[in-house]
C-alpha atoms as a PDB file:
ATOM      1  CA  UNK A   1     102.680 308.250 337.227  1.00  0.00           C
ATOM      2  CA  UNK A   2     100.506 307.338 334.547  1.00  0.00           C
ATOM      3  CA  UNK A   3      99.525 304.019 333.882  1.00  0.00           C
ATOM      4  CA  UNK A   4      99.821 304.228 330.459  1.00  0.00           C
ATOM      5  CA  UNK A   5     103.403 306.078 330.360  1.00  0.00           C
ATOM      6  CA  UNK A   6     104.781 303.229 332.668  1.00  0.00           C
ATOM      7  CA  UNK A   7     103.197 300.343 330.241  1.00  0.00           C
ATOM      8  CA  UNK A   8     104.906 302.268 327.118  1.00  0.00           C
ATOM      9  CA  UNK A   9     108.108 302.513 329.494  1.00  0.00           C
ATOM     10  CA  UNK A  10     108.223 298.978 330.022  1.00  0.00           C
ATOM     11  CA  UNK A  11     107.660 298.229 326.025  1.00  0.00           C
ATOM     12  CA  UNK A  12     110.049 300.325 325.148  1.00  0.00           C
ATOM     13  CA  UNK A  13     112.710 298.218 327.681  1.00  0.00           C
ATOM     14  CA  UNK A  14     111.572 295.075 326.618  1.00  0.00           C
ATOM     15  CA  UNK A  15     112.206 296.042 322.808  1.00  0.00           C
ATOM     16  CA  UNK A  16     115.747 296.773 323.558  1.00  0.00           C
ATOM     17  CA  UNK A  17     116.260 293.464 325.338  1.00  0.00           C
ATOM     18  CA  UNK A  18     115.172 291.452 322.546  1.00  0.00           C
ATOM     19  CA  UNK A  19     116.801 293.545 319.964  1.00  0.00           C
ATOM     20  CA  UNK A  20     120.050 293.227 322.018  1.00  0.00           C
ATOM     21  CA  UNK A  21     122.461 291.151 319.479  1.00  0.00           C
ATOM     22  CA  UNK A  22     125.862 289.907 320.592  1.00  0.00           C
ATOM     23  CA  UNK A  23     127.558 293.162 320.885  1.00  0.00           C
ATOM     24  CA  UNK A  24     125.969 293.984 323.619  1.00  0.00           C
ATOM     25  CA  UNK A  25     125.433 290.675 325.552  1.00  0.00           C
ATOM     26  CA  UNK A  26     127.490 292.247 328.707  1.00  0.00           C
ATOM     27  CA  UNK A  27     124.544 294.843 329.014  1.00  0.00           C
ATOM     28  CA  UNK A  28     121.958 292.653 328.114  1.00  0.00           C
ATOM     29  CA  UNK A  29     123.018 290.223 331.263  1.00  0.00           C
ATOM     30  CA  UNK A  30     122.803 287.366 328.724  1.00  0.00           C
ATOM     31  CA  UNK A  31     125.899 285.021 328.169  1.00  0.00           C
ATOM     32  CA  UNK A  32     127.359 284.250 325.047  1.00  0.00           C
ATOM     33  CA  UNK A  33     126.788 280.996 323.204  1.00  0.00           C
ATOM     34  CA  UNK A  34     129.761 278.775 322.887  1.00  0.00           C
ATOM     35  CA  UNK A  35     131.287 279.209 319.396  1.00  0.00           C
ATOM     36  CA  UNK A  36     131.161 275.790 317.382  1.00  0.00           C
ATOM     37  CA  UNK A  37     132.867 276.267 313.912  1.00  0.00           C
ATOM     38  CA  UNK A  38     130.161 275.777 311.442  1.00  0.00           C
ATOM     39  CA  UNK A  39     130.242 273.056 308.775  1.00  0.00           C
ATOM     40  CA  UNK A  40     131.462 274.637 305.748  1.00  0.00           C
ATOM     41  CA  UNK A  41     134.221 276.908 307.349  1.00  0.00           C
ATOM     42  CA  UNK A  42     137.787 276.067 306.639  1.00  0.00           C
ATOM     43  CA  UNK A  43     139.384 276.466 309.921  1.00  0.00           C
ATOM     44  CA  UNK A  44     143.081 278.418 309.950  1.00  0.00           C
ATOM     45  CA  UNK A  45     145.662 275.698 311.111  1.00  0.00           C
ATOM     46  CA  UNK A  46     148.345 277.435 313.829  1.00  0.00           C
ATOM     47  CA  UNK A  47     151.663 275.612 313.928  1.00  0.00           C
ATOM     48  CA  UNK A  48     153.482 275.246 317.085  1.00  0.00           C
ATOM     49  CA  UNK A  49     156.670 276.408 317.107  1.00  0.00           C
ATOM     50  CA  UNK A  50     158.297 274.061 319.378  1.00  0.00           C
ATOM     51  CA  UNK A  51     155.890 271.307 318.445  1.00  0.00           C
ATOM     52  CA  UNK A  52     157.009 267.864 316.659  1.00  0.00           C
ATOM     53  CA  UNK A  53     157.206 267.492 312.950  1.00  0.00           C
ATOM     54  CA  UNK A  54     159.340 265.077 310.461  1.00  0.00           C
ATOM     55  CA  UNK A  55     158.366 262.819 307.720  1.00  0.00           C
ATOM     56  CA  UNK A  56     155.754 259.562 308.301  1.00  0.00           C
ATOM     57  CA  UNK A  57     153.726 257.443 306.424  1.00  0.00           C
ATOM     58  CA  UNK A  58     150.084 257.283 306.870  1.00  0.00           C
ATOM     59  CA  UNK A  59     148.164 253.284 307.738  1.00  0.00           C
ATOM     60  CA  UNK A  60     144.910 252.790 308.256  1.00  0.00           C
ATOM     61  CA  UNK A  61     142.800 250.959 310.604  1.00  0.00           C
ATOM     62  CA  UNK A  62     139.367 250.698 312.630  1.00  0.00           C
ATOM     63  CA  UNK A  63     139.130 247.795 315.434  1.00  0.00           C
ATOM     64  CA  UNK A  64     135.920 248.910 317.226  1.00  0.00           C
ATOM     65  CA  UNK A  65     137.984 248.990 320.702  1.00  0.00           C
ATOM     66  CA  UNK A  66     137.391 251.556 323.249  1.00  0.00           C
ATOM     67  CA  UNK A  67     140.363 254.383 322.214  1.00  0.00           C
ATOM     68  CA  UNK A  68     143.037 254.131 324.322  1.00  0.00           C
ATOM     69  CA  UNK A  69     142.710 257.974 324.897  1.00  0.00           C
ATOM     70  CA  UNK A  70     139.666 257.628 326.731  1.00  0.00           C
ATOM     71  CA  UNK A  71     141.512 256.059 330.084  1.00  0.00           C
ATOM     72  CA  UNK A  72     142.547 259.098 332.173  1.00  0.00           C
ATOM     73  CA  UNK A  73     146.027 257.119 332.587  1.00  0.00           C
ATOM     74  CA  UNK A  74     146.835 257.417 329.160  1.00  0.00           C
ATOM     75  CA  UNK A  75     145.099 260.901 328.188  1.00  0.00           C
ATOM     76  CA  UNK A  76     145.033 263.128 331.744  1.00  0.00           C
ATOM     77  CA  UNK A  77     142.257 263.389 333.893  1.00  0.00           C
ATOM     78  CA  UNK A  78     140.011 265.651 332.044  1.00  0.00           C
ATOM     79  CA  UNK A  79     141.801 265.258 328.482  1.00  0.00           C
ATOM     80  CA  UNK A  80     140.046 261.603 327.675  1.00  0.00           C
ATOM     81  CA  UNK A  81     138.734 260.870 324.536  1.00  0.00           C
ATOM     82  CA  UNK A  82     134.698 260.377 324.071  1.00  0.00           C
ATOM     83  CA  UNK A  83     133.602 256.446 324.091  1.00  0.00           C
ATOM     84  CA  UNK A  84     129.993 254.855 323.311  1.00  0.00           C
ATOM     85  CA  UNK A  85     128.348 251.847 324.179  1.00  0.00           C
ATOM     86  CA  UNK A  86     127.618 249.722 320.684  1.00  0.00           C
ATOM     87  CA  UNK A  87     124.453 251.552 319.949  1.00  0.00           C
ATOM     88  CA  UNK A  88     126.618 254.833 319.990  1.00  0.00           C
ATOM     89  CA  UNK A  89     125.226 256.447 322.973  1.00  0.00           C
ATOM     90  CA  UNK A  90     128.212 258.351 324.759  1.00  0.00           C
ATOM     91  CA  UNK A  91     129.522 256.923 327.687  1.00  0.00           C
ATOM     92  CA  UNK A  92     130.460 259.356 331.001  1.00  0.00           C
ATOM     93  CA  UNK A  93     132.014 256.407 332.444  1.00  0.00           C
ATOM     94  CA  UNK A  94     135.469 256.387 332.064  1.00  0.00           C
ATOM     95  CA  UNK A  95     136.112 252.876 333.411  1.00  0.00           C
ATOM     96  CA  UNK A  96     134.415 251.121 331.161  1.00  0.00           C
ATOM     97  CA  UNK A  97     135.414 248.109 330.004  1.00  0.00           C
ATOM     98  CA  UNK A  98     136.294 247.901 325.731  1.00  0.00           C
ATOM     99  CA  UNK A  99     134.213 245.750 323.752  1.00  0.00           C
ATOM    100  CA  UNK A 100     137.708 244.234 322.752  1.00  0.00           C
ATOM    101  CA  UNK A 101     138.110 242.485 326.351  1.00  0.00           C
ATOM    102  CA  UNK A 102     134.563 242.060 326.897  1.00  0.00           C
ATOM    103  CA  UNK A 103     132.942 244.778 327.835  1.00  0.00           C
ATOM    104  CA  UNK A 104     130.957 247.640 326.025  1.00  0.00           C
ATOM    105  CA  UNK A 105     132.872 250.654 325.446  1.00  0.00           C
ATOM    106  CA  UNK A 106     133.633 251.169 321.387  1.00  0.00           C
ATOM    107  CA  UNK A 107     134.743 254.016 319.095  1.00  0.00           C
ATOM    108  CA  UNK A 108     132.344 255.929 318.611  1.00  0.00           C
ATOM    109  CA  UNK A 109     131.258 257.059 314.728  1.00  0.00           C
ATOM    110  CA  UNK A 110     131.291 260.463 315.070  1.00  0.00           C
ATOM    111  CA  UNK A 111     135.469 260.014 314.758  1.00  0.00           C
ATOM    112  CA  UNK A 112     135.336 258.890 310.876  1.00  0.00           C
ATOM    113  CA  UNK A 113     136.859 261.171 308.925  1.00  0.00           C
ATOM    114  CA  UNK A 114     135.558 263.928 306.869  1.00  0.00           C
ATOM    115  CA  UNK A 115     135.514 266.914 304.818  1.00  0.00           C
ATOM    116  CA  UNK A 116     134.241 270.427 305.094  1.00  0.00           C
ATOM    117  CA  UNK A 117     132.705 271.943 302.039  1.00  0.00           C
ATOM    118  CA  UNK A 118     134.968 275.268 301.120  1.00  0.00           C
ATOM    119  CA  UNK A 119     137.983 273.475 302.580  1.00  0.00           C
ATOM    120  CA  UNK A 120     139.722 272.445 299.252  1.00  0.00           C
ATOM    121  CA  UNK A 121     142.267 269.639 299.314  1.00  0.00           C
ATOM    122  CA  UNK A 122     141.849 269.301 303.673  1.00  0.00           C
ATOM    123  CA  UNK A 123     140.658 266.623 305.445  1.00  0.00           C
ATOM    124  CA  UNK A 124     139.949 265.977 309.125  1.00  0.00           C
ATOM    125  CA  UNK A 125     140.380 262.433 310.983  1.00  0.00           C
ATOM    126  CA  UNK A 126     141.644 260.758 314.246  1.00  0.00           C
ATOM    127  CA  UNK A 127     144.736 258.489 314.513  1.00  0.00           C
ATOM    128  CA  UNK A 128     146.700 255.802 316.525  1.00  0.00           C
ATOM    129  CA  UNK A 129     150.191 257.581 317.238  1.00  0.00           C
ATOM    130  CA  UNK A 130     152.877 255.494 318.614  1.00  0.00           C
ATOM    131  CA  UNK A 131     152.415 254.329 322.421  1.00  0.00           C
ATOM    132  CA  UNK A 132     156.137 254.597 323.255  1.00  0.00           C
ATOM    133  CA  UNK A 133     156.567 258.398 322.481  1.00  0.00           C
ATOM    134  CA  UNK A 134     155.970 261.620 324.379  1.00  0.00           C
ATOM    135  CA  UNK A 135     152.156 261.898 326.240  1.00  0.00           C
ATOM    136  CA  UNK A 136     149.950 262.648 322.945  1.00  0.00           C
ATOM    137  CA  UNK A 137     146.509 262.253 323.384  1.00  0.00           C
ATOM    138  CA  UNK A 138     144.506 265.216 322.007  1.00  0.00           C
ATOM    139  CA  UNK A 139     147.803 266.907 320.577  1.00  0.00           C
ATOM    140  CA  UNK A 140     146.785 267.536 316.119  1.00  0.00           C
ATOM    141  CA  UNK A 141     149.093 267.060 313.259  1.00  0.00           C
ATOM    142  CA  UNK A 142     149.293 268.083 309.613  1.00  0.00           C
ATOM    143  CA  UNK A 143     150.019 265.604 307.462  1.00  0.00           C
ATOM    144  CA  UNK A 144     151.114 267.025 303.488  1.00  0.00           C
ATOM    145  CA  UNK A 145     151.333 264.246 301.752  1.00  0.00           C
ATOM    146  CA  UNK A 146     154.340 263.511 299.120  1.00  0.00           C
ATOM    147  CA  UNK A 147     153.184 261.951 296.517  1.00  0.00           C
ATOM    148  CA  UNK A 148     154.616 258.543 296.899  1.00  0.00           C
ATOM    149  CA  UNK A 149     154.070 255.931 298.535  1.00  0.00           C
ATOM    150  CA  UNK A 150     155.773 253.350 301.824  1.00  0.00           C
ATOM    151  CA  UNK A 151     155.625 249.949 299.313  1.00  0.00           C
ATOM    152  CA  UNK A 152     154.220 251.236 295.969  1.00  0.00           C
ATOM    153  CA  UNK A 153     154.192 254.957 294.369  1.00  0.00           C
ATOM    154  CA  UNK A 154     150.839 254.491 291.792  1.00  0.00           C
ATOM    155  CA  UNK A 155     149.068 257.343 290.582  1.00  0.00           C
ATOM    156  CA  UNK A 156     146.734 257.040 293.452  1.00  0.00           C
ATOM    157  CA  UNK A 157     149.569 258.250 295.400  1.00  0.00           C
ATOM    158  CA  UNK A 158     150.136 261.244 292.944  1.00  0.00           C
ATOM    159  CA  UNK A 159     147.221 262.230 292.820  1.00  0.00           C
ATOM    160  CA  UNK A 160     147.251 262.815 296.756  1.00  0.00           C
ATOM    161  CA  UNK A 161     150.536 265.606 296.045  1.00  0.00           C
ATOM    162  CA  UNK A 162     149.590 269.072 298.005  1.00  0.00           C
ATOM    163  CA  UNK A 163     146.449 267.335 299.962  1.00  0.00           C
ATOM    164  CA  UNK A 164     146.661 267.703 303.522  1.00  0.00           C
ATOM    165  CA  UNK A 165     144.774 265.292 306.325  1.00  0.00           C
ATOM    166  CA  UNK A 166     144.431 267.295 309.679  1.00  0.00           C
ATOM    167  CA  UNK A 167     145.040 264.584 312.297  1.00  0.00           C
ATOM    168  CA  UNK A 168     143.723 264.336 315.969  1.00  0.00           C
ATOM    169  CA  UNK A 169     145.197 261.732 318.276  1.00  0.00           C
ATOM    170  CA  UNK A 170     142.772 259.789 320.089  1.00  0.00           C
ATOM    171  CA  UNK A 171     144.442 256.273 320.256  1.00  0.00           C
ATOM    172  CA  UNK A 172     147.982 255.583 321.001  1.00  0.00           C
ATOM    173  CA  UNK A 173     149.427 252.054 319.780  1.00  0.00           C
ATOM    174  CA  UNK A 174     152.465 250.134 320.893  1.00  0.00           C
ATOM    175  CA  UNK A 175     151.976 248.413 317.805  1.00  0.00           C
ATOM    176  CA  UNK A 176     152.642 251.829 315.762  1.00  0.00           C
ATOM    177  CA  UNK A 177     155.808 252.273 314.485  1.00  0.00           C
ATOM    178  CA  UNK A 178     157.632 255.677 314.982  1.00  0.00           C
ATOM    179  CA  UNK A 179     156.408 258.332 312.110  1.00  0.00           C
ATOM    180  CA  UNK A 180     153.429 256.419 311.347  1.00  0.00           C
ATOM    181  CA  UNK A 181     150.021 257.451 311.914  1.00  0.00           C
ATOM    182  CA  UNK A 182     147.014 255.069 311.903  1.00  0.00           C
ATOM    183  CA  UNK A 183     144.267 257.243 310.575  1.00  0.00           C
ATOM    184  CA  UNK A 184     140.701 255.503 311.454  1.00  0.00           C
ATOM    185  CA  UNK A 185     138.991 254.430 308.625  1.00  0.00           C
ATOM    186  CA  UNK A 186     136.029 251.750 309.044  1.00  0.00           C
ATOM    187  CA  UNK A 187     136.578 249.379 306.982  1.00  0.00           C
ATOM    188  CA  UNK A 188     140.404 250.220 307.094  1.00  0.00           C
ATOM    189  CA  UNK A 189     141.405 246.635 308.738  1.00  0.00           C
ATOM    190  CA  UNK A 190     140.839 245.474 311.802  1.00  0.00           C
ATOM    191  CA  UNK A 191     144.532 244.858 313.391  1.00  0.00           C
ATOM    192  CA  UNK A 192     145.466 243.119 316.003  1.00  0.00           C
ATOM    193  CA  UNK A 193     141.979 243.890 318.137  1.00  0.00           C
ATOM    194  CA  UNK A 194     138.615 243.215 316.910  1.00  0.00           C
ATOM    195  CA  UNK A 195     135.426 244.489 318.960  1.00  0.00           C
ATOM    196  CA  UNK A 196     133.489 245.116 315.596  1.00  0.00           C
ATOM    197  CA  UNK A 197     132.224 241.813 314.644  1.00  0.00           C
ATOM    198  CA  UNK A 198     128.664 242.908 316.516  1.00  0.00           C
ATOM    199  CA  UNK A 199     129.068 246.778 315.230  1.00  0.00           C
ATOM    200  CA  UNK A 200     130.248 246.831 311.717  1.00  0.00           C
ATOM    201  CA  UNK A 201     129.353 243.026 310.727  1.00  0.00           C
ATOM    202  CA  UNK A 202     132.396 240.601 310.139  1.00  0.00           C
ATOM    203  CA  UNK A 203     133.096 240.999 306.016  1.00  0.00           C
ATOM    204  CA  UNK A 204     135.342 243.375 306.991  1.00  0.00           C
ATOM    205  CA  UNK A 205     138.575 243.115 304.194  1.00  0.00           C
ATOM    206  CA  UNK A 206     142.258 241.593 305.263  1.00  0.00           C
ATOM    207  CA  UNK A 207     143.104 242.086 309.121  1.00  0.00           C
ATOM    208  CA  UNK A 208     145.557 244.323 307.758  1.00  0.00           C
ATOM    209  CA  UNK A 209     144.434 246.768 305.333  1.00  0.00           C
ATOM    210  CA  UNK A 210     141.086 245.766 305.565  1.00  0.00           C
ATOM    211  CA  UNK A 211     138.808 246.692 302.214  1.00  0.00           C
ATOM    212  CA  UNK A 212     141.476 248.612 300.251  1.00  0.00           C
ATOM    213  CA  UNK A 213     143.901 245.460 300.330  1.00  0.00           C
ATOM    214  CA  UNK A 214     140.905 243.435 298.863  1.00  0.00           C
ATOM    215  CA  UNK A 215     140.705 245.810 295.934  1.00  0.00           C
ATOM    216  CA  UNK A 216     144.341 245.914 295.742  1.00  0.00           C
ATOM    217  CA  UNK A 217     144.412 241.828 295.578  1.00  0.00           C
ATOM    218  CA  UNK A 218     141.179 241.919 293.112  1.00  0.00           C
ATOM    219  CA  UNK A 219     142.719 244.572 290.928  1.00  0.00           C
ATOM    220  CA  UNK A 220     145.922 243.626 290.650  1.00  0.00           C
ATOM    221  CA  UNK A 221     149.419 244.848 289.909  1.00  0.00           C
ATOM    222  CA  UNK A 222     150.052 244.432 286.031  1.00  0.00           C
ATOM    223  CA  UNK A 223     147.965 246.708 284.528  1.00  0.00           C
ATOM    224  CA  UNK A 224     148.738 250.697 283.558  1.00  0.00           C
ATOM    225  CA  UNK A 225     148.607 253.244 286.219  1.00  0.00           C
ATOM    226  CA  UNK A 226     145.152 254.513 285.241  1.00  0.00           C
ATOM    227  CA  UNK A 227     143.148 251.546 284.894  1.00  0.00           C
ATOM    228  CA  UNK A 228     144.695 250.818 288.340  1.00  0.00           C
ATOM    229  CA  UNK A 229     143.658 253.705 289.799  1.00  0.00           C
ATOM    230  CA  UNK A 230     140.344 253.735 288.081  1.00  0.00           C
ATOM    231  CA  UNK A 231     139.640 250.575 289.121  1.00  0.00           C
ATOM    232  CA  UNK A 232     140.723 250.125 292.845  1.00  0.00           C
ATOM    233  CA  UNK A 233     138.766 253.439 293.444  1.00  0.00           C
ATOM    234  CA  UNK A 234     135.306 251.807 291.862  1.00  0.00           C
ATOM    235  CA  UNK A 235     136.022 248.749 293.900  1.00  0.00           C
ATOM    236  CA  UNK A 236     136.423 250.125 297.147  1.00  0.00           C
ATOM    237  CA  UNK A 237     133.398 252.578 296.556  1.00  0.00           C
ATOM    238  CA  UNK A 238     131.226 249.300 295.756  1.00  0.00           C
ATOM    239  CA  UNK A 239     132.629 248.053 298.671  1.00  0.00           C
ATOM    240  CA  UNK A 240     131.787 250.911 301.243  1.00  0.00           C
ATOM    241  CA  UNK A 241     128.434 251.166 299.669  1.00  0.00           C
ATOM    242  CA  UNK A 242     127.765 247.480 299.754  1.00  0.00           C
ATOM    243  CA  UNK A 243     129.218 246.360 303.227  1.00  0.00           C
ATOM    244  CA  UNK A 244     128.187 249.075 305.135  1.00  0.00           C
ATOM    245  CA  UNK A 245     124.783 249.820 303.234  1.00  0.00           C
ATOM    246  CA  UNK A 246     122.928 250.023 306.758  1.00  0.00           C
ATOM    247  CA  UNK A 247     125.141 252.205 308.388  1.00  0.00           C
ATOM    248  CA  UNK A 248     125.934 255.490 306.751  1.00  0.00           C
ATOM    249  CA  UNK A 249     128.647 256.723 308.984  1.00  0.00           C
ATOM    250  CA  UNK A 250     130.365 254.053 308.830  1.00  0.00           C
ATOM    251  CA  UNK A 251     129.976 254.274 304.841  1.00  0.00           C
ATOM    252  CA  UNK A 252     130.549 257.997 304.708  1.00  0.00           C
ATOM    253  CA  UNK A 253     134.109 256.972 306.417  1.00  0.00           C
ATOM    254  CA  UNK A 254     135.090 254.625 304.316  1.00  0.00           C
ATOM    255  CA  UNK A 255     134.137 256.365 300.872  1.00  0.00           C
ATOM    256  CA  UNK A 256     136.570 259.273 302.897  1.00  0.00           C
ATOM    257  CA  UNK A 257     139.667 256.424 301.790  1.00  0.00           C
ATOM    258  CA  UNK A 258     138.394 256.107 298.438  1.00  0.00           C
ATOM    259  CA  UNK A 259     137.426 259.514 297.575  1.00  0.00           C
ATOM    260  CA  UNK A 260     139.633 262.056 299.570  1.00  0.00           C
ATOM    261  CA  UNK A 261     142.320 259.792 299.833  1.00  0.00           C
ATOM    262  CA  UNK A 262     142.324 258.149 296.576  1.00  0.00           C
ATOM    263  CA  UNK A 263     142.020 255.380 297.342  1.00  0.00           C
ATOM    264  CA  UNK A 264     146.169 255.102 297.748  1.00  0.00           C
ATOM    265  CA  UNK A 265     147.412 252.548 300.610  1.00  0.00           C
ATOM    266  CA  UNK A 266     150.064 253.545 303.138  1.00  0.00           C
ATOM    267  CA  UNK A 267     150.976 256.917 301.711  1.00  0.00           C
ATOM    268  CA  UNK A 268     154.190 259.179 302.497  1.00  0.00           C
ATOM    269  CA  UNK A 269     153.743 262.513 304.397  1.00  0.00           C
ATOM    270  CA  UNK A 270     155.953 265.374 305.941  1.00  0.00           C
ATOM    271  CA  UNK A 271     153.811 266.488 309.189  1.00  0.00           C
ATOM    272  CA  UNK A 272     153.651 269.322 311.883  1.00  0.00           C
ATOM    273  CA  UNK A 273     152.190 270.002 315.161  1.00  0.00           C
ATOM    274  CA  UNK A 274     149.486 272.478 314.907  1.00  0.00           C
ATOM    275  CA  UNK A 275     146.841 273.865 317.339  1.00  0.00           C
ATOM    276  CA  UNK A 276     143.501 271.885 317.438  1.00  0.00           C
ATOM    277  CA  UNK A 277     140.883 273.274 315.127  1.00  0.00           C
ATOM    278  CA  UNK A 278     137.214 272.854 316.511  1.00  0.00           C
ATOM    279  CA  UNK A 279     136.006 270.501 313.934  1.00  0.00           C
ATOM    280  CA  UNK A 280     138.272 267.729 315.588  1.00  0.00           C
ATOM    281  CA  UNK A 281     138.092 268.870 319.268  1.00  0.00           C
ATOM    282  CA  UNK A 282     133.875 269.044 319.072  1.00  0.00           C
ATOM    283  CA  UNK A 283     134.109 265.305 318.362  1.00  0.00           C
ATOM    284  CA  UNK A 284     137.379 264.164 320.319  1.00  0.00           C
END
């Protein structure tokens, strides 16, 4: 054969391979990429029929321990969630000890809660669900809030009416009460663990309540419903920005209590089981 008819043969193959989009990847030989929901792209949330639901009330909290997820006791073998050493490299090691009894596993940042641009009135975060319920780890939850509040209905709480925060369990505490989720929040309080004094720094708000309960305090309680929430807002946004000037995840998650939660303490919420959306399970 022709030299020349055998190079255009071979051009002409090598055209279609390149020009071979995902349609045709079986043909092609070439495997598809894994799909990883974009930033941006409000994800559909898929109750479960048969999964829990009820009414709860939403804490908030952020001790720098390893999650209790991440032991394959608590979560499954193969179900744990991630962990990173204090300089937020991943850790592979599953035995690892928590920063909290000495050793060097923490949470890792990429768990703070967020937003997706598009995804009106939604947020996305990672709780502590009670210890002494069904197996949990990795299960999701939406939480609608009310409109009121556990101790105090303000206009902060109000103003969260017909927001929902898509939960993702990664923690399970024995020091969580039944229908009570406690959403991760740096700068939310520390609890009854602290690892973060060498992660986060140690001016970290009240044990309990952490930044928001300083505002709260520094605010205080006589004054209308819109100065209040005008003013604990500004307060805990100086606060984020101050405290955690040097670390901008850390910042970005607390700003997520002041600006996407309104900066509204312990709020009430109806929830349901739904299936996992991507933009959790990528960072579980």
């Amino acid at each position: 054969m022709n030299k020349r008819l055998i190079l255009a043969i071979y051009l002409l193959g090598l055209a279609a391979l390149v020009n071979c989009g995902c349609d045709c990847c079986d043909q092609c030989g070439v495997e598809e990429e894994e799909y990883i929901e974009p930033e941006g792209t409000c994800p559909a949330l898929k109750k479960i029929s048969s999964g829990l639901s009820g009414s709860c009330w939403a804490s908030r909290y952020w001790d720098c321990c390893k999650p209790s997820c991440s032991w394959s006791d608590n979560a499954g073998w193969g179900n744990e969630a991630r962990e990173c050493d204090t300089f937020m490299n991943v850790l592979s090691n599953k035995y690892t000890t928590s920063v909290c009894n000495g050793g060097s596993s923490t949470t890792c940042l990429s768990q703070i809660p967020f937003t997706l641009s598009g995804c009106d009135n939604i947020g996305f975060a990672f709780a502590s669900v009670p210890g002494a319920g069904p197996k949990i780890c990795g299960r999701c939850f939406v939480l609608e809030f009310t409109g009121y509040g556990k101790y105090e209905t303000k206009l902060n709480h109000q103003k969260l009416k017909g927001k929902k925060l898509v939960i993702m369990a990664s923690n399970i505490g024995y020091d969580v009460n039944n229908e009570q989720f406690d959403v991760m929040i740096p700068g939310g309080g520390v609890g009854y663990n602290n690892g973060c004094s060498s992660i986060l720094g140690t001016n970290l708000g009240q044990q309990y309540g952490g930044l928001l309960s300083d505002c709260e305090n520094q605010v205080g309680w006589d004054i209308n419903d819109e100065d209040m929430y005008t003013r604990r807002k500004e307060c805990l946004v100086n606060k984020c920005n101050s405290i955690f000037s040097s670390k901008p995840q850390a910042r970005q998650g607390c700003l997520f209590l002041a600006n996407f939660l309104e900066a509204a303490g312990n709020p009430l919420a109806n929830y349901y089981e739904v299936e996992c959306p991507n933009v959790l399970k990528d960072r579980y």
